[in-house]
Protein backbone atom coordinates (compact mmCIF):
# COMPACT_ATOMS: atom_id res chain seq x y z
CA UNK A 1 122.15 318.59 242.45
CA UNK A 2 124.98 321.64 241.85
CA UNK A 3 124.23 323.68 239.10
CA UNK A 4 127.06 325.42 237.13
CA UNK A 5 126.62 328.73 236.47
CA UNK A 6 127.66 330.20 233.02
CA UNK A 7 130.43 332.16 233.25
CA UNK A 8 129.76 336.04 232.13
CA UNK A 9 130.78 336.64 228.55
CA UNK A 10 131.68 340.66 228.08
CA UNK A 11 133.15 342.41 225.36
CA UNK A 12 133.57 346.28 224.63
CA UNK A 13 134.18 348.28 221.86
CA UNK A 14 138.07 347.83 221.88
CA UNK A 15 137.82 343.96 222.47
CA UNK A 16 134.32 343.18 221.13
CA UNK A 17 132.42 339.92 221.64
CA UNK A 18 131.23 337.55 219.08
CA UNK A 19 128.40 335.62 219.79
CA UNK A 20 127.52 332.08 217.82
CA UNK A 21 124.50 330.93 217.07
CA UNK A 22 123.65 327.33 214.83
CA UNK A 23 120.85 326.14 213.83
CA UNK A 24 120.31 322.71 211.77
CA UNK A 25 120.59 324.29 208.66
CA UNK A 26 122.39 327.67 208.92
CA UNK A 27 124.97 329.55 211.03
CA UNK A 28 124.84 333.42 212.23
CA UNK A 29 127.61 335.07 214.06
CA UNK A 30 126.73 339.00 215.32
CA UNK A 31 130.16 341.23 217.03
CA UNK A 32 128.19 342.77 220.15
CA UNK A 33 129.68 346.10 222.35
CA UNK A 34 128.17 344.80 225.25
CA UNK A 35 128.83 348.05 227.20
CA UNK A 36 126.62 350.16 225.08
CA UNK A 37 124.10 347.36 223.96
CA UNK A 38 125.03 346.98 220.11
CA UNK A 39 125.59 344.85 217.34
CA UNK A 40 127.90 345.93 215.33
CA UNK A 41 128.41 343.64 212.71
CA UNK A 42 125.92 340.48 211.51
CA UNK A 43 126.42 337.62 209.02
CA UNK A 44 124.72 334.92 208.28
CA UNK A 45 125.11 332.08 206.22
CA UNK A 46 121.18 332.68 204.69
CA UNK A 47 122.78 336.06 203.35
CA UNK A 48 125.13 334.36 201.05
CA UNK A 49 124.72 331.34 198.33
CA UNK A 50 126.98 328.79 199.14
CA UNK A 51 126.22 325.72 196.73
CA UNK A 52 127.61 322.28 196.62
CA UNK A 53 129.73 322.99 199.81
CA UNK A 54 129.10 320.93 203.05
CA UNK A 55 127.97 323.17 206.52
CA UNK A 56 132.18 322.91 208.07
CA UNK A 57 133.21 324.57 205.28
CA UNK A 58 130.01 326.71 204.92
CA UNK A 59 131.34 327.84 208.73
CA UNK A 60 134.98 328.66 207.63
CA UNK A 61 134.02 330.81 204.76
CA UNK A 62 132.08 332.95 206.86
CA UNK A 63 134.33 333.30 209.62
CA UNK A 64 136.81 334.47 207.41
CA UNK A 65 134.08 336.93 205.54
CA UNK A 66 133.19 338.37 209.35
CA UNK A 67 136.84 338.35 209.98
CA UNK A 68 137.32 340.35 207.17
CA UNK A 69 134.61 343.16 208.23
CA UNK A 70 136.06 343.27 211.56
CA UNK A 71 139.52 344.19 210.57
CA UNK A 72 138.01 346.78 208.38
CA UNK A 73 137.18 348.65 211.96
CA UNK A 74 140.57 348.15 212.83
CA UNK A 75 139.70 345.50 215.67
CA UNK A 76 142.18 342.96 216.19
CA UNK A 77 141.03 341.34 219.14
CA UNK A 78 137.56 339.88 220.06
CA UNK A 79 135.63 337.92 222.96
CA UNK A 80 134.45 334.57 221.36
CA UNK A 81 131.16 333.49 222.90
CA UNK A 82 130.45 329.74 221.77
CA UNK A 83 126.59 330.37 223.54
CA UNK A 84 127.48 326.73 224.93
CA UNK A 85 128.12 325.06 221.94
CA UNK A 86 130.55 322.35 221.99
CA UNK A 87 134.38 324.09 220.36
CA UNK A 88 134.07 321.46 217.75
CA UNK A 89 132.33 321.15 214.11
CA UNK A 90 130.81 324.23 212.66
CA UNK A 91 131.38 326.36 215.75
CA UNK A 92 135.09 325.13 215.29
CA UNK A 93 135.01 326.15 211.76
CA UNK A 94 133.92 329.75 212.20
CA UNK A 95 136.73 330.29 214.70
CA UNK A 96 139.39 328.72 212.68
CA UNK A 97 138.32 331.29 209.78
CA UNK A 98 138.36 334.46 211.92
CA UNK A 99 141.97 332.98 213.07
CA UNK A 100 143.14 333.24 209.68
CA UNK A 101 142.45 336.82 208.83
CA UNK A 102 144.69 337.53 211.49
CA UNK A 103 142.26 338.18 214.82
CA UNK A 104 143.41 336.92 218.23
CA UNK A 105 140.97 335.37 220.94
């Protein structure tokens, strides 16, 4: 049996990554300078009260709220590290709201 090995995901301060991670209930998305080791930015979909909306749209509004933060560093590009997740749903979601604050990935 051939294995496929994952492909290395690395961002850097100019160009940082953002790495995904879901869980059944929540979402979290961290911007990581892998070169020096850091995260600098975290959000997570605990942190804010979203009522009466379903998880997609949950997903959308905070892309677009870690969009936000991100251009406040003046980053306009980033790495987008789906951790394996399928581009589709929630993971989807959070990319289509960094999109529209204006980053390119």
């Amino acid at each position: 049996m051939i294995r496929k090995r994952k492909k290395k995901i690395f961002g850097y301060l100019e160009k940082p990554r953002i790495s995904v991670f879901r869980s059944n209930k929540h979402i979290y998305a961290q911007v990581i300078d892998d070169y020096k080791g850091h995260t600098l930015i975290y959000v997570s979909s605990k942190n804010f009260d979203f009522k009466n909306l379903k998880k997609k749209d949950i997903s959308y509004k905070l892309g677009k709220i870690l969009g936000k933060k991100i251009s406040s560093y003046g980053i306009k590009k980033i790495v987008f590290d789906r951790n394996r997740y399928i581009y589709h749903g929630r993971v989807k979601a959070l990319a289509e709201g960094l999109r529209n604050v204006g980053l390119q990935f």
